[in-house]
C-alpha atoms as a PDB file:
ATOM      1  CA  UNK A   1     143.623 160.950 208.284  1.00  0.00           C
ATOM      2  CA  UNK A   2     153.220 158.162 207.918  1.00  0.00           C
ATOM      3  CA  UNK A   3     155.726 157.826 210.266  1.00  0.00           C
ATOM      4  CA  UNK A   4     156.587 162.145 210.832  1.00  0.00           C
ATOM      5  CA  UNK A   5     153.264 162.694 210.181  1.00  0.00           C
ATOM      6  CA  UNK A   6     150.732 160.017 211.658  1.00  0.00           C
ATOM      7  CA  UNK A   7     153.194 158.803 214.083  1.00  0.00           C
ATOM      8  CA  UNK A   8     151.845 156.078 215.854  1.00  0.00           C
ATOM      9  CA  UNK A   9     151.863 156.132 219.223  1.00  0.00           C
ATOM     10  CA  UNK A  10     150.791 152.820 220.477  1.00  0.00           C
ATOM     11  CA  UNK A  11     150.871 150.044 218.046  1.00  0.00           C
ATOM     12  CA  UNK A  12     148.013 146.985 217.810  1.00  0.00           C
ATOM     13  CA  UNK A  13     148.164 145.915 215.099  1.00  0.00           C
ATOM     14  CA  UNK A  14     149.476 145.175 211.344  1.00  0.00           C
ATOM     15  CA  UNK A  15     147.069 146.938 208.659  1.00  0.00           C
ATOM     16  CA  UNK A  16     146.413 144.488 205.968  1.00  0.00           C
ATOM     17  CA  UNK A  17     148.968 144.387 202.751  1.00  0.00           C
ATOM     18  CA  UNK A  18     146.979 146.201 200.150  1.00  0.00           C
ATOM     19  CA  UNK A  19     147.749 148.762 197.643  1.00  0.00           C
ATOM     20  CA  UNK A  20     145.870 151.952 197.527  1.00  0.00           C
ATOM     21  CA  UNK A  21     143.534 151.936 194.217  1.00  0.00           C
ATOM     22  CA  UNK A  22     144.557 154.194 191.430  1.00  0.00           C
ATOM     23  CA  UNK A  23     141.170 155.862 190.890  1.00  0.00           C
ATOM     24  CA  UNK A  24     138.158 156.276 193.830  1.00  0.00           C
ATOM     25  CA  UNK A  25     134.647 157.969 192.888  1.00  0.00           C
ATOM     26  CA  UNK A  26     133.303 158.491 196.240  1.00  0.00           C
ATOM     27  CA  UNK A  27     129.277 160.591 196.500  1.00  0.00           C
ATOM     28  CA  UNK A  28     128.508 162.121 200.131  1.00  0.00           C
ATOM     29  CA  UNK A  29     125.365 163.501 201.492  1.00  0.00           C
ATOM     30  CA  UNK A  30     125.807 166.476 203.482  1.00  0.00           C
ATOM     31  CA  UNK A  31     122.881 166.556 206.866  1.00  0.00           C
ATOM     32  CA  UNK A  32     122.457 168.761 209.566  1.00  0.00           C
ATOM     33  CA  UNK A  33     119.935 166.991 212.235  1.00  0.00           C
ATOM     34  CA  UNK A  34     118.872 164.602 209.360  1.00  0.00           C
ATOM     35  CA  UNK A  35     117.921 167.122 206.918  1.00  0.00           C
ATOM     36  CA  UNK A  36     120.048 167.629 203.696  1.00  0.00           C
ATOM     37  CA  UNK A  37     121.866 170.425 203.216  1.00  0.00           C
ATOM     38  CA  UNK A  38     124.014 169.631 200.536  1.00  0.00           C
ATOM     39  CA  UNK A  39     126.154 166.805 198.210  1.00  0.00           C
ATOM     40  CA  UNK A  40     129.737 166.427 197.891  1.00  0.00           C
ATOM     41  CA  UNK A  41     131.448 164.860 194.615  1.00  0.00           C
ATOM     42  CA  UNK A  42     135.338 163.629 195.209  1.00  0.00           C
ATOM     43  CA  UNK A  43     137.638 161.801 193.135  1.00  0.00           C
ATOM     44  CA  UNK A  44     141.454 160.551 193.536  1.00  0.00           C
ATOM     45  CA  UNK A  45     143.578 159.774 190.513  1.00  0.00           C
ATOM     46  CA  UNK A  46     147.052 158.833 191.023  1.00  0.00           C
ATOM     47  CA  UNK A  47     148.750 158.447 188.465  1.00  0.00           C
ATOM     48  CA  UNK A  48     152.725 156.906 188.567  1.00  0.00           C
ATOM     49  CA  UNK A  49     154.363 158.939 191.740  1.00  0.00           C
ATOM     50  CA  UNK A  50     151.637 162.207 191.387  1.00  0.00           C
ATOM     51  CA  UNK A  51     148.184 162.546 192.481  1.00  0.00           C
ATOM     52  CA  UNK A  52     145.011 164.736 192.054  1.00  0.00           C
ATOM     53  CA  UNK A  53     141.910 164.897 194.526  1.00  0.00           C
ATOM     54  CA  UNK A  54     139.107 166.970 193.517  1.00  0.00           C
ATOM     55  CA  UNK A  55     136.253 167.806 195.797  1.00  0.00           C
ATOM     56  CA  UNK A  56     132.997 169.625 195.177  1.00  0.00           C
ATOM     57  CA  UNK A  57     130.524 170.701 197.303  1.00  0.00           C
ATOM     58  CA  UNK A  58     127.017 172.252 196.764  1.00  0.00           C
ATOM     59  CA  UNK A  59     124.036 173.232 198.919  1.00  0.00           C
ATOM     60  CA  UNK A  60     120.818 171.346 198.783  1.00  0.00           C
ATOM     61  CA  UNK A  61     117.385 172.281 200.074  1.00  0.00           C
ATOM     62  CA  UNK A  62     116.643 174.365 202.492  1.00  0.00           C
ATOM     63  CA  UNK A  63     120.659 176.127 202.836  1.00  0.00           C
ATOM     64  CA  UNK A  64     120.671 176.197 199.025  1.00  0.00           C
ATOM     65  CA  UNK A  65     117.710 178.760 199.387  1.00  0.00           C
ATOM     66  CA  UNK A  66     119.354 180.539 201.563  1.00  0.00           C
ATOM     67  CA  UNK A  67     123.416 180.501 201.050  1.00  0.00           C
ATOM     68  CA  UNK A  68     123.547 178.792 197.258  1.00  0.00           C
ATOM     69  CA  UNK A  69     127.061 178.265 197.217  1.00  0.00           C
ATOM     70  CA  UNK A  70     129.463 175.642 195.180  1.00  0.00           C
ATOM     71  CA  UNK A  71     133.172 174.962 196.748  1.00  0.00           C
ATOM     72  CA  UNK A  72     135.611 173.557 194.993  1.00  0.00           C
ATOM     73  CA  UNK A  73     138.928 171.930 196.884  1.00  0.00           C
ATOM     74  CA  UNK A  74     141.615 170.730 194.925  1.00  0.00           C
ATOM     75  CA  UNK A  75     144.615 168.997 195.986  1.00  0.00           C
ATOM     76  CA  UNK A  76     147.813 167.964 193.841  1.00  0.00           C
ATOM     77  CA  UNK A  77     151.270 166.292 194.805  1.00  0.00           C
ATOM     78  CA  UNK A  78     153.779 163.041 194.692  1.00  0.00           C
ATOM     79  CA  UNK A  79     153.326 160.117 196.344  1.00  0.00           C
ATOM     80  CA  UNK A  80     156.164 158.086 197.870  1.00  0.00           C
ATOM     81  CA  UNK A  81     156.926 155.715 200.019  1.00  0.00           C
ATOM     82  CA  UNK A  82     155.445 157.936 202.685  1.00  0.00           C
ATOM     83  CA  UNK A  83     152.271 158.297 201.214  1.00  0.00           C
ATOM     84  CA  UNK A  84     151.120 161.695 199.858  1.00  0.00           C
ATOM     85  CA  UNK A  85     152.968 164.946 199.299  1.00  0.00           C
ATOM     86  CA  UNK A  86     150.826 167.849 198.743  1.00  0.00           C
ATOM     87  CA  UNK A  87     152.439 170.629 197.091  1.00  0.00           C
ATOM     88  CA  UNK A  88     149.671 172.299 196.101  1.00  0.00           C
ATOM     89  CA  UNK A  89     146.392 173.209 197.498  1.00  0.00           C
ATOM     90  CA  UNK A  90     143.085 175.671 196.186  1.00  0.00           C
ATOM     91  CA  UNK A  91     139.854 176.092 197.546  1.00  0.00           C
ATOM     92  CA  UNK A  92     137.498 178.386 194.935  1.00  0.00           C
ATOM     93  CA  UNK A  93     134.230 179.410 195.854  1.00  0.00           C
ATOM     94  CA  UNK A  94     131.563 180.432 192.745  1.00  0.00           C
ATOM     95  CA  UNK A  95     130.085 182.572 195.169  1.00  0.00           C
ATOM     96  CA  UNK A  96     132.378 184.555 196.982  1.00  0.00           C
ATOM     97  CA  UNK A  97     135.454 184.235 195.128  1.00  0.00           C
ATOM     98  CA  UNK A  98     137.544 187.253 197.068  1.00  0.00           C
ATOM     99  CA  UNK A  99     137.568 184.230 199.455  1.00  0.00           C
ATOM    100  CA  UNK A 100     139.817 181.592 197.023  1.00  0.00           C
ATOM    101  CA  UNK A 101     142.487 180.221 199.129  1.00  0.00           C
ATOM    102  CA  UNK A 102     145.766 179.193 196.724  1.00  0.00           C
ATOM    103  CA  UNK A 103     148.719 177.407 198.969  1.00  0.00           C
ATOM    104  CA  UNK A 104     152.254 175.486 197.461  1.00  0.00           C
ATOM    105  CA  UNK A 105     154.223 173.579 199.499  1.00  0.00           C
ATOM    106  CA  UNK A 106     158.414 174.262 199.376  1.00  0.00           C
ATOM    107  CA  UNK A 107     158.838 170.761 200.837  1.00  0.00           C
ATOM    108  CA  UNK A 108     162.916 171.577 200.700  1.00  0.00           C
ATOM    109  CA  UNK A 109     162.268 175.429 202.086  1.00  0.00           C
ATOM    110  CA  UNK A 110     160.173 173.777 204.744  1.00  0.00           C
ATOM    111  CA  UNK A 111     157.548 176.649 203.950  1.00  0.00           C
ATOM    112  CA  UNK A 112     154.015 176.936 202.844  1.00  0.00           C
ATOM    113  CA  UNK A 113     153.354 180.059 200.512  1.00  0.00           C
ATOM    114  CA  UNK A 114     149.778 181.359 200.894  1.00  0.00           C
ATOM    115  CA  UNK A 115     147.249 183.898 199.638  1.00  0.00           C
ATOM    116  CA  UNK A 116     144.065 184.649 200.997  1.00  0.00           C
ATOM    117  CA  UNK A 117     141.780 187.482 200.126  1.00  0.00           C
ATOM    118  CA  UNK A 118     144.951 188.916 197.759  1.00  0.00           C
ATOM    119  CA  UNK A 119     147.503 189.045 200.419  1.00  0.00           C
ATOM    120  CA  UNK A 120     150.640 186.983 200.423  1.00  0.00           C
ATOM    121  CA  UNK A 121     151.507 184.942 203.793  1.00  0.00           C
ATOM    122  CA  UNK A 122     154.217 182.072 204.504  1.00  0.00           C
ATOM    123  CA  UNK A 123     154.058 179.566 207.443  1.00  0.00           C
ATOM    124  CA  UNK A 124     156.589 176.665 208.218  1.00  0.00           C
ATOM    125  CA  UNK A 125     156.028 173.376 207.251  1.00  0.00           C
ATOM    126  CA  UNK A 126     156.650 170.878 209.165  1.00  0.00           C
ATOM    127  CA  UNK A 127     157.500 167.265 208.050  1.00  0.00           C
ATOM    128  CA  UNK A 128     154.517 165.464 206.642  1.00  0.00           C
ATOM    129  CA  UNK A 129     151.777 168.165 206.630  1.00  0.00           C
ATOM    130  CA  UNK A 130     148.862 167.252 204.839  1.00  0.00           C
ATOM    131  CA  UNK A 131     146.035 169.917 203.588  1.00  0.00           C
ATOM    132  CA  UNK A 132     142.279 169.383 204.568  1.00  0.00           C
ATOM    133  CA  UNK A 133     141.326 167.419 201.441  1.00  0.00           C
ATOM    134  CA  UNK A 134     144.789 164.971 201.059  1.00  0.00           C
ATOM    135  CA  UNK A 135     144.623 164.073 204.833  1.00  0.00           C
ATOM    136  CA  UNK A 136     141.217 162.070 204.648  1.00  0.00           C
ATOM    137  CA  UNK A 137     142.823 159.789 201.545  1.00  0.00           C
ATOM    138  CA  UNK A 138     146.678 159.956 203.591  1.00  0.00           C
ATOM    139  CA  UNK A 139     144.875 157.100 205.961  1.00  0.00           C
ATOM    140  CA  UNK A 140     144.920 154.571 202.943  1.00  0.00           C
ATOM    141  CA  UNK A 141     148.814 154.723 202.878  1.00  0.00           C
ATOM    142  CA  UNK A 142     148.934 153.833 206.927  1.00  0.00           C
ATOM    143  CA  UNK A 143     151.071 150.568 207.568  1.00  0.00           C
ATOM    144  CA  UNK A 144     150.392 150.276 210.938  1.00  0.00           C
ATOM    145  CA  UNK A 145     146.833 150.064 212.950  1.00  0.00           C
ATOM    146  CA  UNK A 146     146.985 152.959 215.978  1.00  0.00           C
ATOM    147  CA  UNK A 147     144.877 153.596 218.643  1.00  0.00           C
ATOM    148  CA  UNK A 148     146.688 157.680 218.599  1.00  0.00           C
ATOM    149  CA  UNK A 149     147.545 159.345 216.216  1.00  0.00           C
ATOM    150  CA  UNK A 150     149.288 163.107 215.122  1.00  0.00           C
ATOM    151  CA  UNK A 151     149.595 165.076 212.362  1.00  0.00           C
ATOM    152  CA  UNK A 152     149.898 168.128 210.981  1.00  0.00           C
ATOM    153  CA  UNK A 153     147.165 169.819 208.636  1.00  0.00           C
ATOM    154  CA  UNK A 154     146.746 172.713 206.305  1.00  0.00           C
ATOM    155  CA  UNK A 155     143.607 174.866 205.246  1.00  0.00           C
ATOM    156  CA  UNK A 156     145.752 176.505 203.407  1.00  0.00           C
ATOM    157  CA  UNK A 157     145.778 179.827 205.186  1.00  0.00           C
ATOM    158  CA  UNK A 158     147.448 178.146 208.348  1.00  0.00           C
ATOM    159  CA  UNK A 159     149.310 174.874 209.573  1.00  0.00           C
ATOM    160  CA  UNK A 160     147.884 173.375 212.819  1.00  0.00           C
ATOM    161  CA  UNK A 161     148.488 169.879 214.321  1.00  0.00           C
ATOM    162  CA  UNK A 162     145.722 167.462 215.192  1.00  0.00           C
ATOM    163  CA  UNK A 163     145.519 164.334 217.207  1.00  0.00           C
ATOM    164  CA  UNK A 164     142.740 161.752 216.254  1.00  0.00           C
ATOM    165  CA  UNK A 165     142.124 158.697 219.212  1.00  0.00           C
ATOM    166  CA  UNK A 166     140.716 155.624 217.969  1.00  0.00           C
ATOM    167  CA  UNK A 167     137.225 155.245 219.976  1.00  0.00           C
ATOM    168  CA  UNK A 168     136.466 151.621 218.723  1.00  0.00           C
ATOM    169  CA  UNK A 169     135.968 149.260 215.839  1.00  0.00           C
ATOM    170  CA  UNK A 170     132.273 149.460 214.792  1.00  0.00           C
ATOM    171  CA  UNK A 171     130.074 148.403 211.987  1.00  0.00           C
ATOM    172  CA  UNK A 172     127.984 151.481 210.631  1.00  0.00           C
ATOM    173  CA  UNK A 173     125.013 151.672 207.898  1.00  0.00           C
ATOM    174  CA  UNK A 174     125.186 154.102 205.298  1.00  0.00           C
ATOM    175  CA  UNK A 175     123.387 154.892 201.838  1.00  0.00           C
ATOM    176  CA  UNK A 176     126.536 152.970 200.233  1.00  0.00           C
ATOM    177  CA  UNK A 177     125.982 149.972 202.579  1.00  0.00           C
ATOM    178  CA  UNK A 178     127.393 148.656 205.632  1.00  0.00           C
ATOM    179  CA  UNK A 179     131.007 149.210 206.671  1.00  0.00           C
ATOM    180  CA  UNK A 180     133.419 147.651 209.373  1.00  0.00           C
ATOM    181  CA  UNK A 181     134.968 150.923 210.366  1.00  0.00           C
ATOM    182  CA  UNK A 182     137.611 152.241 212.850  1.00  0.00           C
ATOM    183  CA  UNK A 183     136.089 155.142 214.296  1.00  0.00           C
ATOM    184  CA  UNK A 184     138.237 157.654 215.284  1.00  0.00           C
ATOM    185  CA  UNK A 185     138.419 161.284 216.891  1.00  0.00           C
ATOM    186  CA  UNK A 186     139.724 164.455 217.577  1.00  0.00           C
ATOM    187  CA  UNK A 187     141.139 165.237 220.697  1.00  0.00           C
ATOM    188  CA  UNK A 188     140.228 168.629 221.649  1.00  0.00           C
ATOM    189  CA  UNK A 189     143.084 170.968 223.037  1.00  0.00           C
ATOM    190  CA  UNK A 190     140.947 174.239 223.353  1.00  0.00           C
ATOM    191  CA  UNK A 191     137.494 175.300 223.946  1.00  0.00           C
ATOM    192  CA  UNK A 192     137.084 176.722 220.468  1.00  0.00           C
ATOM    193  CA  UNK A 193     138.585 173.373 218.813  1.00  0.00           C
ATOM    194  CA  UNK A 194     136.529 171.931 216.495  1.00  0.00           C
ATOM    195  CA  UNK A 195     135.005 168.706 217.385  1.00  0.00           C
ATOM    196  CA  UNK A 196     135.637 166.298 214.280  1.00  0.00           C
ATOM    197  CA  UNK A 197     134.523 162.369 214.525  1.00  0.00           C
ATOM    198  CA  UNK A 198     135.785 159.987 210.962  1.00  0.00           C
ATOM    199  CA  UNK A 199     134.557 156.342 210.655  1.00  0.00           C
ATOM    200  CA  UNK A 200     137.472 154.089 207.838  1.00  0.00           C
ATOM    201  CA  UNK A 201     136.108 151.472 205.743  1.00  0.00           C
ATOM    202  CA  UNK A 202     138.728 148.705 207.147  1.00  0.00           C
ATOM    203  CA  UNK A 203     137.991 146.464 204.353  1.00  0.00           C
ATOM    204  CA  UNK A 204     137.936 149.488 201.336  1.00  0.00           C
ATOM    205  CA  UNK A 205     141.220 151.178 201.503  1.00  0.00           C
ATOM    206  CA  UNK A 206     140.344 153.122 205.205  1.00  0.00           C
ATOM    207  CA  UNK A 207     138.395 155.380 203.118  1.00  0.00           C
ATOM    208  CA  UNK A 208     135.771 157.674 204.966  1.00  0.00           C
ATOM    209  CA  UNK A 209     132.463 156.687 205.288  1.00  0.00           C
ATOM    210  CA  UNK A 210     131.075 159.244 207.752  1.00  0.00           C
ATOM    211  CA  UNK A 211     132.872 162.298 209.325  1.00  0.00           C
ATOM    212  CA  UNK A 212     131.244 164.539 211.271  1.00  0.00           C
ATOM    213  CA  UNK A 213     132.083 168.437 212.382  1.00  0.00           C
ATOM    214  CA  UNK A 214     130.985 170.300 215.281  1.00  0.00           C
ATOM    215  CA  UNK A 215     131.677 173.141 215.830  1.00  0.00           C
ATOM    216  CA  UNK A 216     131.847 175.154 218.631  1.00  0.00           C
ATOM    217  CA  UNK A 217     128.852 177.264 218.048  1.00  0.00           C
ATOM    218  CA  UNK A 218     126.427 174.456 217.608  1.00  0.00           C
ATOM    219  CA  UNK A 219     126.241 173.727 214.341  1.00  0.00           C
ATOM    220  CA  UNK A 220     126.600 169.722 213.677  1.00  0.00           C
ATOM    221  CA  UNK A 221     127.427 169.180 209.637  1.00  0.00           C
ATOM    222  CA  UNK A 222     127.556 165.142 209.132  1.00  0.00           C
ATOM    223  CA  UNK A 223     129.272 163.873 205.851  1.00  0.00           C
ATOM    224  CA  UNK A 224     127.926 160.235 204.917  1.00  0.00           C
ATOM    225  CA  UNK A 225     128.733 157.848 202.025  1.00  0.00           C
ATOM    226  CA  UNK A 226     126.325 157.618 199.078  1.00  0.00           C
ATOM    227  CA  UNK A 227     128.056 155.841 196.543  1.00  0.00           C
ATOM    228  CA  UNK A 228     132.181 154.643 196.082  1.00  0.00           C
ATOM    229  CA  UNK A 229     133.662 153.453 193.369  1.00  0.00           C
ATOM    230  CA  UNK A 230     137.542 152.411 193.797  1.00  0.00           C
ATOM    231  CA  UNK A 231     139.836 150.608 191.444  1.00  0.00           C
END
């Protein structure tokens, strides 16, 4: 997953002084009870006070024979002393593009502008909001370690907030190689809350090594490092 925005709640301890790398190549394999259902390619360029993330996702095996679909997220902003500023977000589908989600952030209006399937919606912002895809890289500009956190987040179509607990400090295997991670997760508010679990890479930038979705209806999507790159 900055002070508005990932407001820590009980402090323990200092973060180590390290600047967040300019450029980050990170590979994920996409499982569902251990069997692959599709990759996802990221990168984060910042560049000055701006940044870019670019995400794409596409089904493997056995879902790609049934729902071949690729998903692109793409999420542009400043960055400043509070970390990132989205002010623009898109998801496009190749697939089922009626479905393209566009969303700019009026960080002075205090408004998020969206369309979704062609109609035109605005939400308020508040301070800090992140969108899906600038949240997970918002946890390498934390200064302080927390076992609670908040924030807000946008899929573009709405703005909900989140909390994320830390549940401990583990050290977890992945195709990448082994990480000392904080693990942290949602806290769940309502029955139909998404269940979300994300392991940080304490000694690479708190960059996500494994996340994991459940959802309410069963279905268990787990996102783990293949390859990272950061510089």
């Amino acid at each position: 997953m900055t002070r508005p925005i990932l407001a820590a709640l009980l402090l323990v301890a200092a973060w180590p002084a390290c600047p967040a790398p300019a450029r980050i190549g990170a590979e994920y394999q996409l499982t569902n009870k251990g069997v692959t259902i599709g990759h996802v390619s990221e990168s984060y360029r910042a560049s000055g006070t701006t940044y870019e993330i670019r995400s794409v996702s596409r089904s493997e095996g056995v879902l790609k024979l049934l729902y071949d679909e690729t998903i692109t997220l793409v999420s542009a902003g400043r960055i400043d002393g509070d970390g990132l500023r989205p002010l623009q977000f898109e998801e496009r589908r190749a697939r089922e593009p009626r479905r393209d989600v566009t969303a700019t952030f009026d960080w002075d209006k205090g408004i998020m502008h969206s369309r979704y399937r062609g109609e035109d919606s605005q939400h308020e912002l508040p301070r800090g909001t992140q969108d899906r895809l600038s949240m997970m890289y918002q946890f390498m500009h934390l200064k302080s370690r927390t076992s609670q956190v908040t924030l807000s987040m946008s899929n573009g179509r709405k703005v909900e907030s989140y909390t994320y607990r830390l549940v401990d400090e583990v050290r977890i295997g992945t195709p990448a190689g082994e990480f000392d991670t904080l693990h942290f997760e949602r806290v769940s508010r309502k029955a139909n809350d998404r269940h979300v679990e994300v392991w940080l890479a304490k000694e690479r930038h708190n960059i996500p090594v494994r996340v994991v979705f459940d959802d309410p209806r069963g279905l268990r999507v787990e996102q783990t490092l293949a390859a990272l790159k950061a510089e």
